[in-house]
Protein backbone atom coordinates (compact mmCIF):
# COMPACT_ATOMS: atom_id res chain seq x y z
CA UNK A 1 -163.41 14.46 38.53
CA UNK A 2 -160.75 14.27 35.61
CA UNK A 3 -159.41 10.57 35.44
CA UNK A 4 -155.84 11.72 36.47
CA UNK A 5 -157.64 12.57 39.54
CA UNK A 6 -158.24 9.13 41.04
CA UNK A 7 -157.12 6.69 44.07
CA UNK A 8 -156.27 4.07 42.18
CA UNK A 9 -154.57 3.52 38.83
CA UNK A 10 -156.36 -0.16 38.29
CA UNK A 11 -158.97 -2.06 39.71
CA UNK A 12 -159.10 -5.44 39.23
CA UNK A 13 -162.91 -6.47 39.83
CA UNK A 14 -163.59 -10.38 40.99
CA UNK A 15 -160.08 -10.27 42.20
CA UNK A 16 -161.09 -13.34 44.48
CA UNK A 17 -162.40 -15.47 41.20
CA UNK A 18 -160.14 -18.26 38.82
CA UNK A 19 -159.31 -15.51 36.12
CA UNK A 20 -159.65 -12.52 38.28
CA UNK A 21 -156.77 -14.08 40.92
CA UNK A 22 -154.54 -14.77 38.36
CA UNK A 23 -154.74 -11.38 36.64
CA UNK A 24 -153.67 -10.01 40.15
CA UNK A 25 -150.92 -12.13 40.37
CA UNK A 26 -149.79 -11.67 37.44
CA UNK A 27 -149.42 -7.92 37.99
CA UNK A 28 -148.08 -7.85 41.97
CA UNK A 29 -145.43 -9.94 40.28
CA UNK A 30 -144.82 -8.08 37.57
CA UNK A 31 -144.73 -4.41 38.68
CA UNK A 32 -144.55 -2.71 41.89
CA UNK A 33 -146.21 0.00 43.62
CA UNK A 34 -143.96 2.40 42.21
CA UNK A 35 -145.57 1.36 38.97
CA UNK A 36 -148.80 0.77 39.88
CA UNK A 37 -151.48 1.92 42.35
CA UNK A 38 -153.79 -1.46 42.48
CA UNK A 39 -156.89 -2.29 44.12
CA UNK A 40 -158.58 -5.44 44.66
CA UNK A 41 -162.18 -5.30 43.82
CA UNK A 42 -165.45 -7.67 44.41
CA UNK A 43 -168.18 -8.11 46.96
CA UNK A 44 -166.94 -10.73 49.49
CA UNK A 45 -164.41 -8.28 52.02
CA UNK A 46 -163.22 -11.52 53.94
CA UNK A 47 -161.86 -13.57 50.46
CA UNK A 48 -160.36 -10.20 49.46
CA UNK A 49 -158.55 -9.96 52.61
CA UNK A 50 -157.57 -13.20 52.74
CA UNK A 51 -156.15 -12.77 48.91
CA UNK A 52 -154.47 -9.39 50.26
CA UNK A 53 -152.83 -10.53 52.77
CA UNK A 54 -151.37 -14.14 50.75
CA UNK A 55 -150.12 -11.38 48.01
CA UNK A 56 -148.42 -9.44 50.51
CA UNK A 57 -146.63 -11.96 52.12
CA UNK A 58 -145.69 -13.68 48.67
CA UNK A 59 -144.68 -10.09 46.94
CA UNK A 60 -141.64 -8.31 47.89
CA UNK A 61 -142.25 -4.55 47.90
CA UNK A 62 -146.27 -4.51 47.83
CA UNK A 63 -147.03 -3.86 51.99
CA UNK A 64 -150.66 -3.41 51.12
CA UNK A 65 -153.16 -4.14 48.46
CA UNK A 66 -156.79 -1.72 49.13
CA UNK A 67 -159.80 -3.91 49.05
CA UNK A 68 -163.03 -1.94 47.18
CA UNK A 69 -166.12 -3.59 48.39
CA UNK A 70 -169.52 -3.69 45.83
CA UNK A 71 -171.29 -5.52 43.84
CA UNK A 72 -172.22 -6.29 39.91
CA UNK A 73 -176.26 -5.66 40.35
CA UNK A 74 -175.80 -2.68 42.52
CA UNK A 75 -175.41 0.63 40.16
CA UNK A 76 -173.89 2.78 43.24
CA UNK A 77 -170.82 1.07 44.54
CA UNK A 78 -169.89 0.56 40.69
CA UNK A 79 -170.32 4.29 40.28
CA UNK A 80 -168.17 5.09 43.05
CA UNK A 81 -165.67 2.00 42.05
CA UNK A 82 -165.50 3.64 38.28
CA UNK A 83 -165.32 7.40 40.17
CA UNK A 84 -162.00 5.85 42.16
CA UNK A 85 -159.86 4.23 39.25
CA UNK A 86 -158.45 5.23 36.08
CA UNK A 87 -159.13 1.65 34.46
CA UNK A 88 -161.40 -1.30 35.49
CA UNK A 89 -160.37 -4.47 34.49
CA UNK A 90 -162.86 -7.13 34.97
CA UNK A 91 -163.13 -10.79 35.18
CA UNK A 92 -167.15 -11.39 36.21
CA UNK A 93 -169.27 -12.84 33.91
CA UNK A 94 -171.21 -13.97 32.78
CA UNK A 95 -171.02 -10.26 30.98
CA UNK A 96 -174.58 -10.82 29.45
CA UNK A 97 -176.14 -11.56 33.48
CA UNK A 98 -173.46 -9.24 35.34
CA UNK A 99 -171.34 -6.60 32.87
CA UNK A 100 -173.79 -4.19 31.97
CA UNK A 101 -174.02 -1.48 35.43
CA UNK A 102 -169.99 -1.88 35.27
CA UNK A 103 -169.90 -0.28 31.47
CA UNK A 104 -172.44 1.96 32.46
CA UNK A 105 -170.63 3.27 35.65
CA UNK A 106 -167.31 3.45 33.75
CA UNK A 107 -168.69 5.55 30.66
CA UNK A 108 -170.80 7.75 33.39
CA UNK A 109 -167.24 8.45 35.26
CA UNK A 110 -165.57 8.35 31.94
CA UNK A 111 -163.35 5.26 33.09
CA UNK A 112 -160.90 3.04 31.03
CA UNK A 113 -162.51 -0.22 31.04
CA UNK A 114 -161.30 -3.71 29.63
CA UNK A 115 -162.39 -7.51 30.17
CA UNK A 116 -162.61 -11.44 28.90
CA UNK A 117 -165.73 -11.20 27.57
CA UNK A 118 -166.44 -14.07 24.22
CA UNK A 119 -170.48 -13.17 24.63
CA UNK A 120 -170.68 -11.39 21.38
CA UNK A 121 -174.30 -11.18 21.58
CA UNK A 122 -173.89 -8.71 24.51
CA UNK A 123 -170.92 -6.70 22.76
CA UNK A 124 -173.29 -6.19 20.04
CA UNK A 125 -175.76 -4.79 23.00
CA UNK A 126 -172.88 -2.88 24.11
CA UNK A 127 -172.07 -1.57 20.72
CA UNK A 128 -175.69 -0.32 20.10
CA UNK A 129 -176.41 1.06 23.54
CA UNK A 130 -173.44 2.41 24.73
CA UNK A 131 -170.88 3.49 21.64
CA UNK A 132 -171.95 6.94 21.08
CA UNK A 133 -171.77 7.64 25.04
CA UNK A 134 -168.79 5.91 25.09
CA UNK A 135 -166.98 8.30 22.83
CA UNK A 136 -168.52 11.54 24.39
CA UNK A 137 -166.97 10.46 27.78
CA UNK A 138 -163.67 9.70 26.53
CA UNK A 139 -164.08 6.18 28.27
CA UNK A 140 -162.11 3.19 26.14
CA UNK A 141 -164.61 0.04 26.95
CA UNK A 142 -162.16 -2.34 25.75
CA UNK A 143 -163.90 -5.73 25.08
CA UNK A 144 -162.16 -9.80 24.28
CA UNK A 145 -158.89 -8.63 26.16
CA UNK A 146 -158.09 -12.73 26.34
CA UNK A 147 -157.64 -15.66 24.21
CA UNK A 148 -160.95 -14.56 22.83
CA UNK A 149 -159.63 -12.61 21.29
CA UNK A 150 -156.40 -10.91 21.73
CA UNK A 151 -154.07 -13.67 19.64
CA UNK A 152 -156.62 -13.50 16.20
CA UNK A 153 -157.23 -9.82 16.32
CA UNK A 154 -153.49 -8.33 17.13
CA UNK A 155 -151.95 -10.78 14.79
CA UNK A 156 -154.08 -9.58 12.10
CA UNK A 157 -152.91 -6.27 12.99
CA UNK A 158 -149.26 -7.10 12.96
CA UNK A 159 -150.17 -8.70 9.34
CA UNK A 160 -151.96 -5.68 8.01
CA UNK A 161 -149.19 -3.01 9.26
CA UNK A 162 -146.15 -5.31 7.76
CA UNK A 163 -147.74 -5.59 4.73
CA UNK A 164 -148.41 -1.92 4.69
CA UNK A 165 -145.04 -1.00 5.12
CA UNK A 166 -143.47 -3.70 3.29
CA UNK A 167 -145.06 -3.73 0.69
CA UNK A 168 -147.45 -0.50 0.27
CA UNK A 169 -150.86 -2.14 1.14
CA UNK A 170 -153.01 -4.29 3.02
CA UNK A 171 -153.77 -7.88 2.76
CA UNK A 172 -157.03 -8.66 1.03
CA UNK A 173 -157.52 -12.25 2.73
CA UNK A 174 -156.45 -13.22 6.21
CA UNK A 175 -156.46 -16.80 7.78
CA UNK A 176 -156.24 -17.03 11.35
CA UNK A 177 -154.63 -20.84 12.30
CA UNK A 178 -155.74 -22.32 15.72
CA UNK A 179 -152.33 -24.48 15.38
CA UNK A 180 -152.22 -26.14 18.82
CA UNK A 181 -152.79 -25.88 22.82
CA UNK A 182 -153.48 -27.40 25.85
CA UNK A 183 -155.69 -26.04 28.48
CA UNK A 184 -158.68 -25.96 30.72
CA UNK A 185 -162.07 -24.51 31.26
CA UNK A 186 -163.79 -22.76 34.91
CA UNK A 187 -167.20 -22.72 35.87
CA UNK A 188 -166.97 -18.59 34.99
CA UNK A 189 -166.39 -19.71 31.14
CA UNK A 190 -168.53 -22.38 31.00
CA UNK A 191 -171.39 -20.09 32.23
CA UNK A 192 -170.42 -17.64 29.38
CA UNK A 193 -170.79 -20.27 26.53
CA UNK A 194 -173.85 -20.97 27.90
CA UNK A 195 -175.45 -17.97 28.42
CA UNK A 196 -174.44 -17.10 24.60
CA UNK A 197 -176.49 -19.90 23.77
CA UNK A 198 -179.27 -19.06 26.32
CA UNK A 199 -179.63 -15.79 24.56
CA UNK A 200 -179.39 -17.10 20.73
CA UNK A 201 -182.08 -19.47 22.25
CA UNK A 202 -184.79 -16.79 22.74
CA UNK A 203 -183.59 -13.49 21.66
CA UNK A 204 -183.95 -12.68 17.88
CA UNK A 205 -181.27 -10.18 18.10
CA UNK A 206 -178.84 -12.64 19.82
CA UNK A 207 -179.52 -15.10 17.04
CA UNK A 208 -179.20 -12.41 14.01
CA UNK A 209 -175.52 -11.49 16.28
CA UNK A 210 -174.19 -15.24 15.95
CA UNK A 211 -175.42 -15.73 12.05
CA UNK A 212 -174.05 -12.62 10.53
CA UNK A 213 -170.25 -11.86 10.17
CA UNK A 214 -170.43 -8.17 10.27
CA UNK A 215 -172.88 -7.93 13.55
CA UNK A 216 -170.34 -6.20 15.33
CA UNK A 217 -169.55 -3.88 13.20
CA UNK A 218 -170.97 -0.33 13.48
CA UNK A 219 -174.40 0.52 12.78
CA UNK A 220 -175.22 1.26 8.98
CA UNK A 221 -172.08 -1.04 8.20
CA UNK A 222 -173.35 -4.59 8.82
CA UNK A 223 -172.62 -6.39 5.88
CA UNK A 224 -170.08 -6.93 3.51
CA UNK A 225 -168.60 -9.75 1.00
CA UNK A 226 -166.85 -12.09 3.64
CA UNK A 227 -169.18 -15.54 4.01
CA UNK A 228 -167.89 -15.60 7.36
CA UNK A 229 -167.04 -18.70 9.11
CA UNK A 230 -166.20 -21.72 7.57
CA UNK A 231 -168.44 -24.81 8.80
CA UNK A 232 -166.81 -27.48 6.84
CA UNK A 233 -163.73 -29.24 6.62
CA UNK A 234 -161.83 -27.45 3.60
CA UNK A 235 -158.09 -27.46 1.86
CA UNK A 236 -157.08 -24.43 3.39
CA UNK A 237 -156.27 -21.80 -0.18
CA UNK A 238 -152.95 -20.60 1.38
CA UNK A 239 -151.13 -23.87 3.71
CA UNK A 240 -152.76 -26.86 1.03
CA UNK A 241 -153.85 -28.54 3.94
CA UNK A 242 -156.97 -29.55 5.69
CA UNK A 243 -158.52 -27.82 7.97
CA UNK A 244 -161.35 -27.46 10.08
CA UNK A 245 -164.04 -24.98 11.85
CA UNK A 246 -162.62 -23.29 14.64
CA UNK A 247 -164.64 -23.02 17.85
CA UNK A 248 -163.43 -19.41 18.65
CA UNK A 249 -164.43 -18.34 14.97
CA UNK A 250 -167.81 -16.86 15.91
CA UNK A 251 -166.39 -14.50 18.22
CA UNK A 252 -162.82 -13.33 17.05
CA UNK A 253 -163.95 -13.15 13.58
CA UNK A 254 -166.16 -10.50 14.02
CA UNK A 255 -163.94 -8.52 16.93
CA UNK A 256 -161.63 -8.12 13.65
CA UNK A 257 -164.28 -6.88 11.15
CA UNK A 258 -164.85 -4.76 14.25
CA UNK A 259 -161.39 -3.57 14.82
CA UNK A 260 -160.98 -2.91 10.72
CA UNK A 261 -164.25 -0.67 10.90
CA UNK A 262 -163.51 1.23 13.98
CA UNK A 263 -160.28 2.38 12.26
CA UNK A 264 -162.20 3.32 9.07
CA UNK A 265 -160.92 0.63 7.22
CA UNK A 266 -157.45 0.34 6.33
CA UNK A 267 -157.81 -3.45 4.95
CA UNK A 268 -159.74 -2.30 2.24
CA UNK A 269 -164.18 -2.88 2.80
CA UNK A 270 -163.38 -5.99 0.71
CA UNK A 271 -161.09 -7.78 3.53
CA UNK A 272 -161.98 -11.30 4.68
CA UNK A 273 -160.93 -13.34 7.50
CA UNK A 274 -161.12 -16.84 8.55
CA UNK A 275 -160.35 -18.55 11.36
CA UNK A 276 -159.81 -22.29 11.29
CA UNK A 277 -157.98 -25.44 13.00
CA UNK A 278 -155.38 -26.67 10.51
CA UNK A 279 -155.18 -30.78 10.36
CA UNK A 280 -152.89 -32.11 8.04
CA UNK A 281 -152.29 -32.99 4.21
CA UNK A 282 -153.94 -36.12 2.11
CA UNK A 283 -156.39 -38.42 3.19
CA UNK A 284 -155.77 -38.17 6.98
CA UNK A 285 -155.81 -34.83 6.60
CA UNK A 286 -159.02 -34.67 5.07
CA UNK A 287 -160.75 -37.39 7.36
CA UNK A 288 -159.25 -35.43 10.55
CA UNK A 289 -161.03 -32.39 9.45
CA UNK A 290 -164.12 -34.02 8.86
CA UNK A 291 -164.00 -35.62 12.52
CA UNK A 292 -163.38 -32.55 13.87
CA UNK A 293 -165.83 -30.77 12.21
CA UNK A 294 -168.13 -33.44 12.75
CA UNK A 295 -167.78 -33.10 16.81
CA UNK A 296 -167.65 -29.11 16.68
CA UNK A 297 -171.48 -29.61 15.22
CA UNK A 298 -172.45 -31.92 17.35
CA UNK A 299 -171.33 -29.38 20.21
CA UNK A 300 -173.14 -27.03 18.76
CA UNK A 301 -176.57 -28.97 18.41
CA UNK A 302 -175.91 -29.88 22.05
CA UNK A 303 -175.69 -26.49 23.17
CA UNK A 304 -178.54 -25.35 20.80
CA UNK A 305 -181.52 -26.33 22.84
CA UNK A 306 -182.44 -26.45 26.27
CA UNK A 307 -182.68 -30.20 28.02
CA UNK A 308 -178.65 -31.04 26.29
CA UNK A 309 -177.40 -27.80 27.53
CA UNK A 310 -178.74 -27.97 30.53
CA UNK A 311 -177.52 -31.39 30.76
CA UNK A 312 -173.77 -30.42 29.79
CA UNK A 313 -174.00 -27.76 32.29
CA UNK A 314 -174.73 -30.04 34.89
CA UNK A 315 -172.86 -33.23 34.03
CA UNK A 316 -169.47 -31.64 31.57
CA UNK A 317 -168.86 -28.55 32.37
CA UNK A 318 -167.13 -27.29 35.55
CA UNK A 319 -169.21 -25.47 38.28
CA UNK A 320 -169.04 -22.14 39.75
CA UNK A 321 -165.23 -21.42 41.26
CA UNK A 322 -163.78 -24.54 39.51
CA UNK A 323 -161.17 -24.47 37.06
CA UNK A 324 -158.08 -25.75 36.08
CA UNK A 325 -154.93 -26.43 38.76
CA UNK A 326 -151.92 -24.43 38.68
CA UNK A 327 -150.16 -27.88 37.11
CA UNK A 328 -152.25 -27.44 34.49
CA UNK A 329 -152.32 -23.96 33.68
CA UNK A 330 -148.51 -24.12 33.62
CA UNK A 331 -147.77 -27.31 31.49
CA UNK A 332 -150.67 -25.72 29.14
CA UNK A 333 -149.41 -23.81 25.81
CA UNK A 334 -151.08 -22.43 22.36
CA UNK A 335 -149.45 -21.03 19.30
CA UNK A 336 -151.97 -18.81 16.83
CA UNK A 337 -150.43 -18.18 13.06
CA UNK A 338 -152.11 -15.47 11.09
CA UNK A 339 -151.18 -15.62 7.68
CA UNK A 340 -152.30 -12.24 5.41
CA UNK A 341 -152.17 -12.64 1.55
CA UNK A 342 -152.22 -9.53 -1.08
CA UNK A 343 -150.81 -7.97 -4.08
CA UNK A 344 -148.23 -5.18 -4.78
CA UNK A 345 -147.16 -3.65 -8.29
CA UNK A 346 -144.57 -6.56 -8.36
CA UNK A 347 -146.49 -9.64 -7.65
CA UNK A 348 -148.38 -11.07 -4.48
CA UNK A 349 -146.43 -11.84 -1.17
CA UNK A 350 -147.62 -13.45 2.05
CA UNK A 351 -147.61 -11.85 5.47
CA UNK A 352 -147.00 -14.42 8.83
CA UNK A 353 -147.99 -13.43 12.48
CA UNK A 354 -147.52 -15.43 15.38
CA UNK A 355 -148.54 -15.62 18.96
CA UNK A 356 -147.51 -18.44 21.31
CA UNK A 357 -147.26 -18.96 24.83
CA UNK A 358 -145.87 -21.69 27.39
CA UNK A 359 -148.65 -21.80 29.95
CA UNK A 360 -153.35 -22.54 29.53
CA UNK A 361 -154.13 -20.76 27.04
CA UNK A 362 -157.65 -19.75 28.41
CA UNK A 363 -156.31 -18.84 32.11
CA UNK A 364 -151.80 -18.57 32.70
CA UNK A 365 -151.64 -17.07 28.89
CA UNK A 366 -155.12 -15.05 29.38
CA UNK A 367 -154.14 -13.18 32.93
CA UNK A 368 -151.13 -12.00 31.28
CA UNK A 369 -153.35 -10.65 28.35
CA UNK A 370 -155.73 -8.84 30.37
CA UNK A 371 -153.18 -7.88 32.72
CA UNK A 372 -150.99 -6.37 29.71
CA UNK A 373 -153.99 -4.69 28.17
CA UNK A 374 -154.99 -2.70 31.41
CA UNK A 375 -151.10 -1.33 31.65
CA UNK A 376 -151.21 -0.09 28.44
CA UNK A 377 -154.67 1.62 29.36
CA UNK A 378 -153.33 2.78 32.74
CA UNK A 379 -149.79 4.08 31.60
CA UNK A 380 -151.26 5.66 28.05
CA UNK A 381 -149.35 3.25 25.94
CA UNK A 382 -151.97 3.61 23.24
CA UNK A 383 -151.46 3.63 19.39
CA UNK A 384 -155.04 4.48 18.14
CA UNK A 385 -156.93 7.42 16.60
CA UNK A 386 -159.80 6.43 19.02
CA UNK A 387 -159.78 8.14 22.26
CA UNK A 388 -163.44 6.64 23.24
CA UNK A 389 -166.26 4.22 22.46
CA UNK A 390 -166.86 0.28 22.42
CA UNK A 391 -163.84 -0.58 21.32
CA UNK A 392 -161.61 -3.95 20.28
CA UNK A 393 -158.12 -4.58 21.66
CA UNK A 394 -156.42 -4.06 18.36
CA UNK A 395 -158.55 -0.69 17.57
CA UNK A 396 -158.50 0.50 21.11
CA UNK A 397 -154.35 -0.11 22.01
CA UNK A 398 -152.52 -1.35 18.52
CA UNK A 399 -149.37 -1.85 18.71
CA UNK A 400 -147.78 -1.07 21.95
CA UNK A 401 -150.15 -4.13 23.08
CA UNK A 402 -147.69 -6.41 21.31
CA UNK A 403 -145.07 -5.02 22.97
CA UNK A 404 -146.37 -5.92 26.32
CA UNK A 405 -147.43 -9.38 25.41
CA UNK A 406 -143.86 -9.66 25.06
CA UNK A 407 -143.02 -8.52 28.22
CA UNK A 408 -145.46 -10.75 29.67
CA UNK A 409 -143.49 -13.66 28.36
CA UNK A 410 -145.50 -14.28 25.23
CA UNK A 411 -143.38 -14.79 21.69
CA UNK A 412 -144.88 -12.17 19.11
CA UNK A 413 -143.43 -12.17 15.85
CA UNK A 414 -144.36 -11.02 12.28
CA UNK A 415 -142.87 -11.12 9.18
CA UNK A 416 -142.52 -12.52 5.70
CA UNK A 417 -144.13 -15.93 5.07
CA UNK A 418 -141.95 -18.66 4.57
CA UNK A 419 -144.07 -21.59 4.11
CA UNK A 420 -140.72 -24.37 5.07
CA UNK A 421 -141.15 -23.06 8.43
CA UNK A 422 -144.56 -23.54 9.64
C-alpha cells in the first residue's frame, strides 16, 4: 500500500494521556477536517470515546474524530495502525519500555513517524537497529519532536543557515542558552528520566550513550573534538557571564551532532555545541552557577543508583496520568537563545536564534511542537535531502518547521547578534 493510500492522514497514539490530549487539541483547534484526516489512537476505546465526543462538542466543524483501538506490546494492531496512516505521532513512553513495535510497524509499512522521546539511550538503539531499514522504506522516524529537543536543535539550524548566507559559512562554536521558564512535569516524563537512568544503571551500552557526545551520531562517526557537556559552572566565552550545566544538555546536544551528521556536515566536522543555563555577571553570578551546578549533581547522584531513585520516584516525582493543570501550563513560558560564532574573510561576526513561548514549556509549548512537526510530515512541508532513516527534527523537516512553530504561536527569530539586547 503506497502511503498516499491510507485512511487517515495522522494518528495521534495515547490520545487519552497528559501530552497525547493536548497534542489533539492542539490540532482540532488548529485545523479542520478539510485539512486534516485525524484519528485518535490508544488501547482504552471508552477514554477515547469519551475524549471524541468532548472534542466534538468543543470544535466547530470536526462532527467526528475515528478511534483506532491497539496496543504498544502487541506487534499486530501497530502494524495495521502504521498500514492506516500516513504519519504516527506518538506520546507513550516510556520509549525505552513501549516505542520499539511502533518504529518497527511504521518502517515495515513505511510510515512517517515522530514523538517526545529525551531517552537517548534508546535513540541510539534506534539508530543502530533500525537506520538502514529506515531509509530503504522511505519511513522518516522523526525522534525529540518537543522541548527535548526542538528549541536547541532548530535554533542551531536557523544559526548555521544565517551565517551561511550572511556571511558565506558556518559557525564553528554554538552555545545553546536555557534563559528562563516555568513549567511542570507528568508521571509519563518522570518515568522517562527514570528509565534513562534504569538503563545507564545496568546496560554498558546505555552508559557509553550518556558519556560520549557523539553517541548519536552515525556508526563509524562517533567521535570528534567537542568535550561535550559542560559540568561546571563557567564564564560563558561569548555573553561574559556565568553560567551553569544545563539539565537538557545530555540529550539535545547530541540530537544536534546528530542532525549536523545526517546532513553530511555542513558546520564543518570541527563544530561544537554547548548547552548551558546562563546566571549572571560578578560574584553572584559566579556563586549562582556554582549552586546550580551544585544541585544539578546532586540530582544526578540521586538518580544514579537504585534505593534514591526509587525513592524520588515514589516520594518527588508525579505518578502515572498526573501532570500539570491547565493554570499552569498556560501561565508557564521559556525562551531558548542560540548564539553561533565564526569567521569570514572580513573578521568574525555572531549569529542569534531565538525560540520563546507563552505557555509550560514541557506540555502547552511541547503539543504545539509535536503537533507542528507531524503537519509538516503529513502535508510534505519538508526541507531535507533525507527522504528516510532515524532522523532529528532539524535533519528530517529544516526549515519549514520554523515556520509552523510560528503558526503555532511560538516567536522564532534569527539574526545578527547584538549583545545590548539580550
Amino acid at each position: 500500500m503506497s502511503n498516499t493510500d491510507r485512511t487517515y492522514d495522522l494518528v495521534v497514539w495515547g490520545a487519552t494521556g497528559v501530552a497525547g490530549r493536548l497534542v489533539v487539541e492542539y490540532l482540532t483547534e488548529q485545523y479542520t477536517p478539510d485539512d486534516l484526516s485525524l484519528a485518535l489512537g490508544g488501547r482504552d476505546e471508552t477514554r477515547l470515546r469519551e475524549l471524541e465526543a468532548a472534542l466534538v462538542a468543543q470544535r466547530s466543524g470536526w462532527e467526528e474524530l475515528p478511534v483506532v483501538i491497539g496496543d504498544a506490546t502487541d506487534s499486530e494492531s501497530l502494524r495495521a495502525l502504521a498500514e492506516d496512516t500516513r504519519v504516527v505521532c506518538t506520546t507513550v513512553g516510556p520509549y525505552t519500555k513501549y516505542g520499539t513495535p511502533l518504529v518497527e510497524a511504521c518502517i515495515s509499512a513505511g510510515t512517517d513517524y515522530c514523538d517526545l522521546t529525551g531517552e537517548v539511550n534508546w535513540v541510539r538503539e534506534m539508530i543502530d537497529r533500525y537506520h538502514d531499514d529506515a531509509v530503504d522504506a522511505g519511513a522518516r522516524i522523526v525522534h525529540s519532536c518537543g522541548f527535548d529537543s526542538i528549541p536547541a536543535d532548530l535554533a542551531t539550524l536557523l544559526v548555521q543557515s544565517f551565517a551561511i548566507d550572511e556571511f558565506g559559512t558556518h559557525c564553528d562554536l554554538v552555545r545553546i542558552y536555557l534563559e528562563d521558564g516555568r513549567g511542570g512535569i507528568s508521571g509519563g516524563t518522570a518515568s522517562s528520566v527514570l528509565e534513562v537512568f534504569r538503563a545507564a544503571s545496568t546496560d554498558p551500552v546505555a552508559r557509553q550513550t550518556l558519556r560520549n557526545p557523539y553517541s548519536l551520531a552515525p556508526r563509524g562517526e562517533r567521535d570528534g573534538v567537542d568535550p561535550g557537556a559542560q559540568s561546571l559552572p563557567r564564564k560563558d566565552p561569548l555573553r561574559g557571564e556565568w553560567t551553569a550545566p544545563s539539565p537538557m544538555a545530555v540529550v539535545n546536544e547530541r540530537v544536534i551532532r546528530r542532525s549536523n551528521a545526517l546532513l553530511e556536515y555542513p558546520w564543518g566536522r570541527e563544530f561544537e555545541c554547548t548547552e548551558v543555563v546562563p546566571i549572571g555577571s560578578g560574584l553572584v553570578g559566579m556563586v549562582g552557577a556554582s549552586a546550580v551546578s551544585a544541585g544539578l549533581g546532586l540530582a544526578t547522584a540521586g538518580l544514579t543508583f537504585d534505593p534514591t531513585r526509587e525513592a524520588l520516584r515514589r516520594f518527588a516525582f508525579p505518578g502515572p496520568g498526573e501532570g500539570p493543570t491547565r493554570e499552569e501550563i498556560e501561565n508557564g513560558y521559556f525562551t531558548v537563545r542560540v548564539l553561533g560564532r565564526g569567521t569570514a574573510t572580513d573578521g568574525p561576526f555572531v549569529v542569534e536564534s531565538r525560540i520563546s513561548a507563552d505557555w509550560d514549556p514541557g506540555y502547552g509549548a511541547t503539543a504545539r511542537m509535536l503537533g507542528e512537526a507531524a503537519m509538516c510530515l503529513v502535508c510534505d512541508r519538508i526541507d531535507s535531502p533525507l527522504e528516510g532513516g532515524i532522523l532529528t527534527p532539524a535533519a528530517a523537516i529544516g526549515d519549514p518547521l520554523a515556520d509552523g512553530l510560528r503558526r503555532a504561536g511560538l516567536i522564532v527569530e534569527v539574526g545578527e547578534w547584538d549583545p545590548n539586547q539580550t
